[in-house]
ModelCIF file with pLDDT and N, C-alpha, C, O atoms, coordinates in Angstrom:
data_MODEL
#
_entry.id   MODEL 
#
_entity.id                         1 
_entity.type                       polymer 
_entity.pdbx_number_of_molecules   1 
#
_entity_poly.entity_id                      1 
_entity_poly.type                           'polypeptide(L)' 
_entity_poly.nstd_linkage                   no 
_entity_poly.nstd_monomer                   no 
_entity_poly.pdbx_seq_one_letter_code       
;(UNK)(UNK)(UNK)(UNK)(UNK)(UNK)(UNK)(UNK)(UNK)(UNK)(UNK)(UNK)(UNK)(UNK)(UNK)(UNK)
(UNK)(UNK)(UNK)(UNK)(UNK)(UNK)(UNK)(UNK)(UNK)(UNK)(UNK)(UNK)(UNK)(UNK)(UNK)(UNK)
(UNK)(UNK)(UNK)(UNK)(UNK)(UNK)(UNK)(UNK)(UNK)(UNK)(UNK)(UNK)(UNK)(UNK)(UNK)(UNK)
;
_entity_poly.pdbx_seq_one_letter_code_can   XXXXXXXXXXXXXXXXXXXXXXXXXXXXXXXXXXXXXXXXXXXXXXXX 
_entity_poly.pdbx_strand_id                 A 
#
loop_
_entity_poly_seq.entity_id 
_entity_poly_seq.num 
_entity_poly_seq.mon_id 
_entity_poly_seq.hetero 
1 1  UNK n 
1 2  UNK n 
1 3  UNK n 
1 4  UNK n 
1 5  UNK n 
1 6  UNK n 
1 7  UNK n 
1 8  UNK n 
1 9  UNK n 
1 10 UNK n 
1 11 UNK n 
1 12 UNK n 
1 13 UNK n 
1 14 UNK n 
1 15 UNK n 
1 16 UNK n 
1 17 UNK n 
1 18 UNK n 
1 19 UNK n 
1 20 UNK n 
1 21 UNK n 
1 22 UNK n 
1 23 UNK n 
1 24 UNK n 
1 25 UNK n 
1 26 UNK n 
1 27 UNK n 
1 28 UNK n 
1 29 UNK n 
1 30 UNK n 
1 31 UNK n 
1 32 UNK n 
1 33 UNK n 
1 34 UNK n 
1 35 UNK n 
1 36 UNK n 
1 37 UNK n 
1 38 UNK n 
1 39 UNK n 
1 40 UNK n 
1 41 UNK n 
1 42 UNK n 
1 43 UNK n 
1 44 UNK n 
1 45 UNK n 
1 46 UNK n 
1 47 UNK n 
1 48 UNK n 
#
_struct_asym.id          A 
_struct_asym.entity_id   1 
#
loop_
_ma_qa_metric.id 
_ma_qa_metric.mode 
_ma_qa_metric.name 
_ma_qa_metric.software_group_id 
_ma_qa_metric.type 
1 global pLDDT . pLDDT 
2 local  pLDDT . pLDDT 
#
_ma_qa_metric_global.metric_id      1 
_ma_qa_metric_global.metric_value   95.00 
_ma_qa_metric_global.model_id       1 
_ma_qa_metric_global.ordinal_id     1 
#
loop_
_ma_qa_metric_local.label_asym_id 
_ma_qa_metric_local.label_comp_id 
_ma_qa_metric_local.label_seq_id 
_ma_qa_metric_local.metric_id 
_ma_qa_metric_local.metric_value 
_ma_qa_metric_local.model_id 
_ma_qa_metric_local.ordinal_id 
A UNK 1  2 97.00 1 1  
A UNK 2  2 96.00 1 2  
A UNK 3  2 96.00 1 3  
A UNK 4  2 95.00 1 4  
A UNK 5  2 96.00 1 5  
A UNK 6  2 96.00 1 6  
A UNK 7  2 96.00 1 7  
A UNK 8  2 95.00 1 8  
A UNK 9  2 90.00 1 9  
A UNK 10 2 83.00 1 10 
A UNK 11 2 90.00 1 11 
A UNK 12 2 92.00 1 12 
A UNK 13 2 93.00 1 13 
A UNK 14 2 91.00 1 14 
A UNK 15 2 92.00 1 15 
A UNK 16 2 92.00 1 16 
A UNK 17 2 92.00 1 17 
A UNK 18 2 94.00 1 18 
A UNK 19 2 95.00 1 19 
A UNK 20 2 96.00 1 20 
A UNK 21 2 97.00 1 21 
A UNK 22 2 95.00 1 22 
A UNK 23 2 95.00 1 23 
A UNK 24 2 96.00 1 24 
A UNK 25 2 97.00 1 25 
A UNK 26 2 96.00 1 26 
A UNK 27 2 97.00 1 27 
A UNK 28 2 97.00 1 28 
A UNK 29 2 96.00 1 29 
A UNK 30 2 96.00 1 30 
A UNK 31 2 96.00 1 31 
A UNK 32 2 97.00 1 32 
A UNK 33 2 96.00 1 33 
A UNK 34 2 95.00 1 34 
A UNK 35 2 94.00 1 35 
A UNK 36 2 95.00 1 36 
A UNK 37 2 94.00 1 37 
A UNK 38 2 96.00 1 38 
A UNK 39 2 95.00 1 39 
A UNK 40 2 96.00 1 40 
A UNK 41 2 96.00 1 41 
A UNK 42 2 97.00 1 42 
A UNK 43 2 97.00 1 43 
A UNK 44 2 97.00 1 44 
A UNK 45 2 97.00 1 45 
A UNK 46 2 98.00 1 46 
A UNK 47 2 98.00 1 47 
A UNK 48 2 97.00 1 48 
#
loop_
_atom_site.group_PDB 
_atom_site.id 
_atom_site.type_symbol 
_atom_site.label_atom_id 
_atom_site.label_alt_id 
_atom_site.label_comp_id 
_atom_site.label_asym_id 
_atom_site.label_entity_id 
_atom_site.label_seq_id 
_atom_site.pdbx_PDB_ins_code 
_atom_site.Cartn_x 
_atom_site.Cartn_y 
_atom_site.Cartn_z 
_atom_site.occupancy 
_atom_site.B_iso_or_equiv 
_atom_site.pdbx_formal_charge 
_atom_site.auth_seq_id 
_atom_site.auth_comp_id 
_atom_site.auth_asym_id 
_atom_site.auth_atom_id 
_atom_site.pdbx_PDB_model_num 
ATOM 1   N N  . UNK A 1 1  ? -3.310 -26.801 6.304   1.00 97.00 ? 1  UNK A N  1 
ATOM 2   C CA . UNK A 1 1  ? -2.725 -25.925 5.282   1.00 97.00 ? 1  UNK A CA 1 
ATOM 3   C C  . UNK A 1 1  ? -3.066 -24.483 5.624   1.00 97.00 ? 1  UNK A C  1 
ATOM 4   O O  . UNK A 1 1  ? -4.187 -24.184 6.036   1.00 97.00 ? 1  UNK A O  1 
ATOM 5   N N  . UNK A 1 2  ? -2.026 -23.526 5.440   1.00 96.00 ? 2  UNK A N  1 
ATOM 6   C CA . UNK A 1 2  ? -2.456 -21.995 5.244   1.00 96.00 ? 2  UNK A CA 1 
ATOM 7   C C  . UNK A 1 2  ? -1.918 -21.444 3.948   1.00 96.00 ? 2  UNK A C  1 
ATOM 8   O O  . UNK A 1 2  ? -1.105 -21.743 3.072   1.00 96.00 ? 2  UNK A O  1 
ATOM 9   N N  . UNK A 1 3  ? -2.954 -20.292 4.326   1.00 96.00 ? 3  UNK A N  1 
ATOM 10  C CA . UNK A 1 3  ? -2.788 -19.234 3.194   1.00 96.00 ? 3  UNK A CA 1 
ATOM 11  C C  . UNK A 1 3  ? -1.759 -18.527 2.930   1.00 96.00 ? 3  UNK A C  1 
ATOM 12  O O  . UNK A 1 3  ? -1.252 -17.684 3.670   1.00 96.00 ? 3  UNK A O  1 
ATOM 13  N N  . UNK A 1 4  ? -1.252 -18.993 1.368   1.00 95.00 ? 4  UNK A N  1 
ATOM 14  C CA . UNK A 1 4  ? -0.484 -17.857 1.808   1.00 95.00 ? 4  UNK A CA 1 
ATOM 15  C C  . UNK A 1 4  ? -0.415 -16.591 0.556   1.00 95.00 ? 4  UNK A C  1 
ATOM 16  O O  . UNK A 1 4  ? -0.177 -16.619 -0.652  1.00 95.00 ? 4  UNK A O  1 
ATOM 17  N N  . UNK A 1 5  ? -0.727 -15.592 1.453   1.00 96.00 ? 5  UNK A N  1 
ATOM 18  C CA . UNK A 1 5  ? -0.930 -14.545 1.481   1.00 96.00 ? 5  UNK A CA 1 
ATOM 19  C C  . UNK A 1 5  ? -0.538 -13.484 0.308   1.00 96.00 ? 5  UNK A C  1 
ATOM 20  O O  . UNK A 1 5  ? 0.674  -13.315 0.176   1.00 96.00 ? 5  UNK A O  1 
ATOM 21  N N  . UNK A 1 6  ? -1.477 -12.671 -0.652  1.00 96.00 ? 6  UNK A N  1 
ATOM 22  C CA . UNK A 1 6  ? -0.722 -12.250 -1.427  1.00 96.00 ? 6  UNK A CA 1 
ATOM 23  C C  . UNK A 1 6  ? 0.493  -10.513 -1.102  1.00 96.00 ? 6  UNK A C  1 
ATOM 24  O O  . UNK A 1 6  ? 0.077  -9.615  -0.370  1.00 96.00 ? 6  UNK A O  1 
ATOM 25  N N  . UNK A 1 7  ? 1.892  -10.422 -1.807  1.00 96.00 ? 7  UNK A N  1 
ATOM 26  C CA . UNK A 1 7  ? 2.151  -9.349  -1.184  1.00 96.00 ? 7  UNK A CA 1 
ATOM 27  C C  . UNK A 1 7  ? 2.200  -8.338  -1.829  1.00 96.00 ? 7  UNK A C  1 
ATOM 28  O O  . UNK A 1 7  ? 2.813  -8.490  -2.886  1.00 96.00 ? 7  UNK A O  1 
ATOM 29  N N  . UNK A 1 8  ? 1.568  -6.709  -1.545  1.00 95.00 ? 8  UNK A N  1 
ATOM 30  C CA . UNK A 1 8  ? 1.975  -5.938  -2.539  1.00 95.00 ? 8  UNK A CA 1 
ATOM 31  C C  . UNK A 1 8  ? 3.083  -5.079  -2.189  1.00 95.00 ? 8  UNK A C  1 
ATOM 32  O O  . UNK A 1 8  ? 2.979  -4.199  -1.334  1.00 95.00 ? 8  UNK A O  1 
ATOM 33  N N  . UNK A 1 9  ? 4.444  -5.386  -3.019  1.00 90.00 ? 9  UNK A N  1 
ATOM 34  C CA . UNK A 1 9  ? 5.495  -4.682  -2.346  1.00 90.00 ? 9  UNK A CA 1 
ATOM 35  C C  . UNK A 1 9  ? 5.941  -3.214  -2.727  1.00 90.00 ? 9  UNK A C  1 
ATOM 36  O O  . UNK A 1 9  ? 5.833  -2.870  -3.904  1.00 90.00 ? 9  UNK A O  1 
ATOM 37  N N  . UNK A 1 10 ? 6.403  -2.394  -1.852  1.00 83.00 ? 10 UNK A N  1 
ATOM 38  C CA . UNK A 1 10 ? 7.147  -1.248  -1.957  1.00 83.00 ? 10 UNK A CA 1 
ATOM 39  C C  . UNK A 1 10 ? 5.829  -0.460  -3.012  1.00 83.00 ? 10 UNK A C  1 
ATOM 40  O O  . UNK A 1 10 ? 6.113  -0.206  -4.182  1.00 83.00 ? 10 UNK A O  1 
ATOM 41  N N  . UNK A 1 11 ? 4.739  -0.200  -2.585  1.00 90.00 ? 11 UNK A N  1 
ATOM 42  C CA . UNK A 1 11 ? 3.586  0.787   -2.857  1.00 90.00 ? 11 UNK A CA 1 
ATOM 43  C C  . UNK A 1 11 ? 3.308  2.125   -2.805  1.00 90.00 ? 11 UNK A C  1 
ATOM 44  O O  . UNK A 1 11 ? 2.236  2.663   -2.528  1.00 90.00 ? 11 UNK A O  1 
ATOM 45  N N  . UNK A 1 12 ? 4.591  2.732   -3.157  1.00 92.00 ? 12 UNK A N  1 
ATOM 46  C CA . UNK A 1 12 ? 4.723  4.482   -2.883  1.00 92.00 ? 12 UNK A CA 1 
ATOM 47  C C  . UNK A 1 12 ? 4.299  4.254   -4.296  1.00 92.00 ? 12 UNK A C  1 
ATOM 48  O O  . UNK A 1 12 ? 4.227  3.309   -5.081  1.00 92.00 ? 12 UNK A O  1 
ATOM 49  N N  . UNK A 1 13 ? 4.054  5.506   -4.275  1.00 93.00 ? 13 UNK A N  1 
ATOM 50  C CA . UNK A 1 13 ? 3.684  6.238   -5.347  1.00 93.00 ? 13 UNK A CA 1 
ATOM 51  C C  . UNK A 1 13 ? 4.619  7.273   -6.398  1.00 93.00 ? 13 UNK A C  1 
ATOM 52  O O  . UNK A 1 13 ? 4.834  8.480   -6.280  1.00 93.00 ? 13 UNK A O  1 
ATOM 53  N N  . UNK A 1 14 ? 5.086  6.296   -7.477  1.00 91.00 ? 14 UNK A N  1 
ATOM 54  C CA . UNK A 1 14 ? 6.520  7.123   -7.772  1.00 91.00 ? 14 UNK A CA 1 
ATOM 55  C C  . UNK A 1 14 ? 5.957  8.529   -8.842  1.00 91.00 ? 14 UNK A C  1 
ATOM 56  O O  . UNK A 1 14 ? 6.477  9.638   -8.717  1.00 91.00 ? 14 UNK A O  1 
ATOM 57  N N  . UNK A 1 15 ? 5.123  8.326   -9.610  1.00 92.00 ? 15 UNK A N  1 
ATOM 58  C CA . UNK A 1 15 ? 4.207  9.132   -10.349 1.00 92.00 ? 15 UNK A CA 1 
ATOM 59  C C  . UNK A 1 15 ? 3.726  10.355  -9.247  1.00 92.00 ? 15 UNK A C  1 
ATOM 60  O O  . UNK A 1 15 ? 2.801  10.136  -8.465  1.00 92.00 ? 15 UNK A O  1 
ATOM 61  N N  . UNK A 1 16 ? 4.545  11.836  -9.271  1.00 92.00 ? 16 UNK A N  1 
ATOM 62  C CA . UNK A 1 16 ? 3.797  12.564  -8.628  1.00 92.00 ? 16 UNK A CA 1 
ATOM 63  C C  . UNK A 1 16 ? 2.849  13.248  -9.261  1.00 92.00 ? 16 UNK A C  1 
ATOM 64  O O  . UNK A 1 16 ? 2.818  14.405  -8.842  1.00 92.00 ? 16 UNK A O  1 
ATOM 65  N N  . UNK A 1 17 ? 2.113  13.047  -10.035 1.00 92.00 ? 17 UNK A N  1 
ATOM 66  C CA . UNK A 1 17 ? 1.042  13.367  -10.546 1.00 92.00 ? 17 UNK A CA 1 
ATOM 67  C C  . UNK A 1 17 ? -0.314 12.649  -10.228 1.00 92.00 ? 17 UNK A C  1 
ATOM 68  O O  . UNK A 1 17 ? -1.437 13.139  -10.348 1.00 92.00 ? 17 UNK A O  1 
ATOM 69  N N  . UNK A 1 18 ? 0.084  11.109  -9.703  1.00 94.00 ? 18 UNK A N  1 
ATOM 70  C CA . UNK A 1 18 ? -0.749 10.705  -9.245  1.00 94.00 ? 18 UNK A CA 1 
ATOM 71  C C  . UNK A 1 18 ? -0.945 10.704  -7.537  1.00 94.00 ? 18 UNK A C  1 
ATOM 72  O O  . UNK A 1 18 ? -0.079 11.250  -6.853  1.00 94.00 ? 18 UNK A O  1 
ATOM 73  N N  . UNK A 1 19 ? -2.161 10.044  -6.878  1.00 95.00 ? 19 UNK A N  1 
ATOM 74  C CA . UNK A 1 19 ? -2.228 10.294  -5.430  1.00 95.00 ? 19 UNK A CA 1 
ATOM 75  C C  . UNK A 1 19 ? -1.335 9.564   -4.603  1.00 95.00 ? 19 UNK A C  1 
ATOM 76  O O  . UNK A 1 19 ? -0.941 8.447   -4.939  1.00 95.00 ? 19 UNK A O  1 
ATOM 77  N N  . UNK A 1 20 ? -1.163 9.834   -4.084  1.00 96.00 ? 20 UNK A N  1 
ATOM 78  C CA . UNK A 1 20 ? 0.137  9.620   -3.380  1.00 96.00 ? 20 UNK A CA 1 
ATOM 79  C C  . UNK A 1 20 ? -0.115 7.942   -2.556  1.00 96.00 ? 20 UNK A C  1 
ATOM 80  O O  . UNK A 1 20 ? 0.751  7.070   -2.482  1.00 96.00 ? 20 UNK A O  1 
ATOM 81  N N  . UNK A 1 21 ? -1.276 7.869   -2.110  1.00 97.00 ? 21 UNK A N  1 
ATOM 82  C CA . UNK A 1 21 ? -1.252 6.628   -1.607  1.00 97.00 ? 21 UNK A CA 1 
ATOM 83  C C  . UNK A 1 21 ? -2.640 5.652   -2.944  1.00 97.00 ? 21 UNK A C  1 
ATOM 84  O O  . UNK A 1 21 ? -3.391 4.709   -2.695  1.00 97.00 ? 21 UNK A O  1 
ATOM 85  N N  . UNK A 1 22 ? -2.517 6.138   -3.766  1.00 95.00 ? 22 UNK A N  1 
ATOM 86  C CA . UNK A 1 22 ? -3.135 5.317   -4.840  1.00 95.00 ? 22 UNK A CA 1 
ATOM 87  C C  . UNK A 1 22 ? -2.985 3.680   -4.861  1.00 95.00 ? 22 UNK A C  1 
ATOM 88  O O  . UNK A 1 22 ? -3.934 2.896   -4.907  1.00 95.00 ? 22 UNK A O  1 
ATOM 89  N N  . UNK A 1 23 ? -1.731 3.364   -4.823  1.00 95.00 ? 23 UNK A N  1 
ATOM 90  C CA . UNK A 1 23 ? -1.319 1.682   -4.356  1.00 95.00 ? 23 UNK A CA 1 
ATOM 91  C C  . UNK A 1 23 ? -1.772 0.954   -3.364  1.00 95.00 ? 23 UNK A C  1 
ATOM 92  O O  . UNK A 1 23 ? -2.011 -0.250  -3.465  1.00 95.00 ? 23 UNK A O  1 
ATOM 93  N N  . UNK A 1 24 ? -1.947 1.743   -2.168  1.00 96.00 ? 24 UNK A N  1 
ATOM 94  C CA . UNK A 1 24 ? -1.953 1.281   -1.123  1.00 96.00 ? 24 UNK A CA 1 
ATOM 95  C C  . UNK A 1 24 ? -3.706 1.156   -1.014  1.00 96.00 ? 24 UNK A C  1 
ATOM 96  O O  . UNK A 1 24 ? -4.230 0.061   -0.808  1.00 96.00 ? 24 UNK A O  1 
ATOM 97  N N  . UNK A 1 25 ? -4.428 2.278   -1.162  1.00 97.00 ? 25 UNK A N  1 
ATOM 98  C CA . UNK A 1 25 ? -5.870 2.296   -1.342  1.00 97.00 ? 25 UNK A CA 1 
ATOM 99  C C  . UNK A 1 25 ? -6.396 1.558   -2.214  1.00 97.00 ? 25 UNK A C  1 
ATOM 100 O O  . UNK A 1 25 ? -7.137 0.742   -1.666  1.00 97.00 ? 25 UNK A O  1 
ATOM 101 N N  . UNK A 1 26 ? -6.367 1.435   -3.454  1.00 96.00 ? 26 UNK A N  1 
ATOM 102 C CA . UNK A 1 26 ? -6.851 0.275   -4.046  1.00 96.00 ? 26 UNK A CA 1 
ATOM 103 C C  . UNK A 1 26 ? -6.756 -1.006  -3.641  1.00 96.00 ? 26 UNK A C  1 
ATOM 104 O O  . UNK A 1 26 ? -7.570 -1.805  -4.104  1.00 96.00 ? 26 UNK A O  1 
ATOM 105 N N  . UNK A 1 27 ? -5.878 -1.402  -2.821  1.00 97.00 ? 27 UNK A N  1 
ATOM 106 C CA . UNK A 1 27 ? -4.907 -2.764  -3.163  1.00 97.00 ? 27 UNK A CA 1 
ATOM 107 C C  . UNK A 1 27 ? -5.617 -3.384  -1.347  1.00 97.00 ? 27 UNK A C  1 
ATOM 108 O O  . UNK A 1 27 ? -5.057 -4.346  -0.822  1.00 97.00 ? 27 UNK A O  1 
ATOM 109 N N  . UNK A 1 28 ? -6.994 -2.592  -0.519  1.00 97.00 ? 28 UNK A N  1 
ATOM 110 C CA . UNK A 1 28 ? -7.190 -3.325  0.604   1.00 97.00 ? 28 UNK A CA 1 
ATOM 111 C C  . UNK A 1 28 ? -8.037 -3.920  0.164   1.00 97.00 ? 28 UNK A C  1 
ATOM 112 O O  . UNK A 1 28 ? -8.871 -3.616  -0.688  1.00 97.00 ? 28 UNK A O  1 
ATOM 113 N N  . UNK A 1 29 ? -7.761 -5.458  1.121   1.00 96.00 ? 29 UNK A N  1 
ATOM 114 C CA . UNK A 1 29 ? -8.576 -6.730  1.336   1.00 96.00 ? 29 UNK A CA 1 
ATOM 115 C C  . UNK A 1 29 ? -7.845 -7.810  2.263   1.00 96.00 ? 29 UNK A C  1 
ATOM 116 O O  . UNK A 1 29 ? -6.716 -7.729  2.746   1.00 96.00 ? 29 UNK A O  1 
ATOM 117 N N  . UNK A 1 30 ? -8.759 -8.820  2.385   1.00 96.00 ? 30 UNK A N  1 
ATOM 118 C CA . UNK A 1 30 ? -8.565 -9.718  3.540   1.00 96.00 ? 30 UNK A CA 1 
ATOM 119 C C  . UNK A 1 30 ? -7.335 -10.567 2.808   1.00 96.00 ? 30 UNK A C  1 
ATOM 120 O O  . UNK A 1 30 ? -7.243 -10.922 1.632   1.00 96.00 ? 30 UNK A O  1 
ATOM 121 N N  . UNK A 1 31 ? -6.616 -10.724 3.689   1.00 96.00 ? 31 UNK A N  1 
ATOM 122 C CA . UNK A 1 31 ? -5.233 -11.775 3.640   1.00 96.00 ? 31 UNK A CA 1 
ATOM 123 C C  . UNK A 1 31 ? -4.202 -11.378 3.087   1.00 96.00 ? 31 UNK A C  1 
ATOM 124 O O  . UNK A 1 31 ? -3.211 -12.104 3.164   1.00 96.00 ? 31 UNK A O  1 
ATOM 125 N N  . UNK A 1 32 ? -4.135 -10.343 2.496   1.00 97.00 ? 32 UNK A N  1 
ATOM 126 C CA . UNK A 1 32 ? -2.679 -9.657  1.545   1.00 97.00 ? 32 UNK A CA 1 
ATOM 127 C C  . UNK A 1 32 ? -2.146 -8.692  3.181   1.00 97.00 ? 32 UNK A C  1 
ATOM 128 O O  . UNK A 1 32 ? -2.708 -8.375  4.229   1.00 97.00 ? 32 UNK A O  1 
ATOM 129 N N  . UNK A 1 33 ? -0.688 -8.513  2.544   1.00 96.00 ? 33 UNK A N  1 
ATOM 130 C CA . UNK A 1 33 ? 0.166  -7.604  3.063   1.00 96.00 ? 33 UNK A CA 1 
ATOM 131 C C  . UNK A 1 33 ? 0.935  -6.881  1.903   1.00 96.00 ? 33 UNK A C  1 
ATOM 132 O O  . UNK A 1 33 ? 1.384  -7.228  0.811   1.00 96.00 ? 33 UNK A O  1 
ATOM 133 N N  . UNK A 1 34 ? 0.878  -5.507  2.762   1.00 95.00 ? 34 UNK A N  1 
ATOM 134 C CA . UNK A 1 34 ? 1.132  -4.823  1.788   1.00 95.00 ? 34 UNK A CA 1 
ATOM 135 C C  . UNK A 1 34 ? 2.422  -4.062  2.612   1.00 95.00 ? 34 UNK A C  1 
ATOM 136 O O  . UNK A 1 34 ? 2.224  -3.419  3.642   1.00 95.00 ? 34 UNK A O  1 
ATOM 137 N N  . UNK A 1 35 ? 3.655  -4.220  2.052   1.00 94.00 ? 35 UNK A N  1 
ATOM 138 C CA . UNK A 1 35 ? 4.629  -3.328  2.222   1.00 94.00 ? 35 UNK A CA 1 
ATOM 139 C C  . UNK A 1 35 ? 5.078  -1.976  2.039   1.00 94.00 ? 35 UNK A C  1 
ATOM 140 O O  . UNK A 1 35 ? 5.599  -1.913  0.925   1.00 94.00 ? 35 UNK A O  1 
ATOM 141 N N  . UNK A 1 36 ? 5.103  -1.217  2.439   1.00 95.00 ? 36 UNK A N  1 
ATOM 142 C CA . UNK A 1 36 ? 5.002  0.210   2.143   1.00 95.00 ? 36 UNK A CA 1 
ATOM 143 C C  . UNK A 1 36 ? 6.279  1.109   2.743   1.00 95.00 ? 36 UNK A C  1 
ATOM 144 O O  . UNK A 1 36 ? 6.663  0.773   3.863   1.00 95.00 ? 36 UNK A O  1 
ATOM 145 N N  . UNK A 1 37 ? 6.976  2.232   2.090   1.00 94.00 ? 37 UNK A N  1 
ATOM 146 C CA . UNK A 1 37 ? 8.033  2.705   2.574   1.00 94.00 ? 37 UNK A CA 1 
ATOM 147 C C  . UNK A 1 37 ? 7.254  3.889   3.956   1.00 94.00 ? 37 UNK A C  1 
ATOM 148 O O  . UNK A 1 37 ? 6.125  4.292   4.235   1.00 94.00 ? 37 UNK A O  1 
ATOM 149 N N  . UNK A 1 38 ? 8.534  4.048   4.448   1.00 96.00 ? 38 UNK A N  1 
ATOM 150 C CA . UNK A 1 38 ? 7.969  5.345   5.867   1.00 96.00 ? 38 UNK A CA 1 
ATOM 151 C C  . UNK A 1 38 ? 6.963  6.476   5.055   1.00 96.00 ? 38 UNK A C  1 
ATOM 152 O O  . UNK A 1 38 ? 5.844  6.728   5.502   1.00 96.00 ? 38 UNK A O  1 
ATOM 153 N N  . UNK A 1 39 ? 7.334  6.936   4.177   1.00 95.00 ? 39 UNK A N  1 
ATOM 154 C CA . UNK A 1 39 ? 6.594  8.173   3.628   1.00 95.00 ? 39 UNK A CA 1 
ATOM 155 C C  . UNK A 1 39 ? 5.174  7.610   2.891   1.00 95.00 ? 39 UNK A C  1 
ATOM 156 O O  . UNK A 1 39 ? 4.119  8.243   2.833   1.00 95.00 ? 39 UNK A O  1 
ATOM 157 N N  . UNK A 1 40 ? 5.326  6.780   2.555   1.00 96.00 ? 40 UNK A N  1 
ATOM 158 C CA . UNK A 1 40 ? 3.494  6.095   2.349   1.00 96.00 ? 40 UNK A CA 1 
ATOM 159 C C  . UNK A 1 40 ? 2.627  5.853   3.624   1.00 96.00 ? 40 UNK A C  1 
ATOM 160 O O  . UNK A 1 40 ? 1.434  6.100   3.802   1.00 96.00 ? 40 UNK A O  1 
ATOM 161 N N  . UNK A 1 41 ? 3.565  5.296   4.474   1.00 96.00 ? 41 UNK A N  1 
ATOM 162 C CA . UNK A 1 41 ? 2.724  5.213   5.670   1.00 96.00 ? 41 UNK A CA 1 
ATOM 163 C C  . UNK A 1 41 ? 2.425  6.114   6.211   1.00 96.00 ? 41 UNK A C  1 
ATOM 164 O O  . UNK A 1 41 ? 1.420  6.114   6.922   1.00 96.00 ? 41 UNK A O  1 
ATOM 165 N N  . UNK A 1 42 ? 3.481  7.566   6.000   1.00 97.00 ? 42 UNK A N  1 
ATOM 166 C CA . UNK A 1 42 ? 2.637  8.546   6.643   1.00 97.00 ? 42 UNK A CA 1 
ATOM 167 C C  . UNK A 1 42 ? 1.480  9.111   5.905   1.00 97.00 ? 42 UNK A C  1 
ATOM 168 O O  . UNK A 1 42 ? 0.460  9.373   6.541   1.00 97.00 ? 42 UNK A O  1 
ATOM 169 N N  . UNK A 1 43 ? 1.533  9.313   4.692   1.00 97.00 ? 43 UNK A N  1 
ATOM 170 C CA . UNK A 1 43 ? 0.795  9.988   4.461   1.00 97.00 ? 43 UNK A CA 1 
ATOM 171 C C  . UNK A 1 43 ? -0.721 8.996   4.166   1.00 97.00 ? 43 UNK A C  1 
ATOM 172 O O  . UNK A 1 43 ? -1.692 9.559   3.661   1.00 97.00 ? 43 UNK A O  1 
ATOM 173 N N  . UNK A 1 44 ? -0.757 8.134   4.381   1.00 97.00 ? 44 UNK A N  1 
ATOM 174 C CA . UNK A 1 44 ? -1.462 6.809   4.469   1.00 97.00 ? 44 UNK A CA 1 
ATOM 175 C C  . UNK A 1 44 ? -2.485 7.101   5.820   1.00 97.00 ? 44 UNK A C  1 
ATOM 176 O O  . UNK A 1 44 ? -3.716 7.096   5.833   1.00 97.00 ? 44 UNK A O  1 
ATOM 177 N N  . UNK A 1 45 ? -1.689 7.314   6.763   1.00 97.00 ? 45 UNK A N  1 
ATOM 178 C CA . UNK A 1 45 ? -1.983 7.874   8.541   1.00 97.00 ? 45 UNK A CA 1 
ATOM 179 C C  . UNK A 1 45 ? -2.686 8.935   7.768   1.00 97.00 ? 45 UNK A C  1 
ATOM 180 O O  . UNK A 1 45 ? -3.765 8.605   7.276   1.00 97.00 ? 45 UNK A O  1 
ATOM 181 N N  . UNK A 1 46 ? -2.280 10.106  7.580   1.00 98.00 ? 46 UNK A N  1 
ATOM 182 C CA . UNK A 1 46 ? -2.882 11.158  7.127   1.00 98.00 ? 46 UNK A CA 1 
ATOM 183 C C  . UNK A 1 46 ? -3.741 11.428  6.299   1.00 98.00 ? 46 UNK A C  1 
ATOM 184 O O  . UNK A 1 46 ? -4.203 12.542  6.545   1.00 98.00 ? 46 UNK A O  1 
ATOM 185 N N  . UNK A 1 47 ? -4.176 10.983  5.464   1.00 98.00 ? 47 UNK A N  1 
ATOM 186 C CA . UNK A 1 47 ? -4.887 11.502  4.798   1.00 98.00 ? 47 UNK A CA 1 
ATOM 187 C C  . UNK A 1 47 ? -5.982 9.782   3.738   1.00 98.00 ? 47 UNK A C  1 
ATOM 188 O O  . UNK A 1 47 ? -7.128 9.825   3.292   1.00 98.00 ? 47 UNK A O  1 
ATOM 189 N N  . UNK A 1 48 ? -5.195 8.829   3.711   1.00 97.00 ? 48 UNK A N  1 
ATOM 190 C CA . UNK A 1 48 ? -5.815 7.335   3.351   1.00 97.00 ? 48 UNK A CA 1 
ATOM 191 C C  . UNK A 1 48 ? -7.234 7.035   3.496   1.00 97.00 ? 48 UNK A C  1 
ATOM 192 O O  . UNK A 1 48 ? -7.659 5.913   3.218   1.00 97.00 ? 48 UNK A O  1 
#
C-alpha cells in the first residue's frame, strides 16, 4: 500500500494584505504536494 498524499491546491495568496507566500509556508511537511501558480513560486524562490 502507499500513501496517498495530501494536496494543497492553487496556494497564492489572493489577500494582498497578507504575505504573499503565507499558504505555501505554513502548509510544509513530509508527503503533501503542494500546487502553486508561477507567481508563488517565484516569489517563494525569493524570498520563502
Amino acid at each position: 500500500a502507499r500513501v496517498q498524499r495530501p494536496l494543497w491546491a492553487s496556494t497564492s495568496t489572493k489577500n494582498p494584505q497578507y504575505n504573499d507566500v503565507m499558504y505555501v509556508e505554513d502548509l510544509i511537511g513530509p508527503d503533501t504536494v503542494n500546487t502553486m501558480p508561477e507567481q508563488t513560486i517565484t516569489a517563494f524562490k525569493d524570498h520563502g
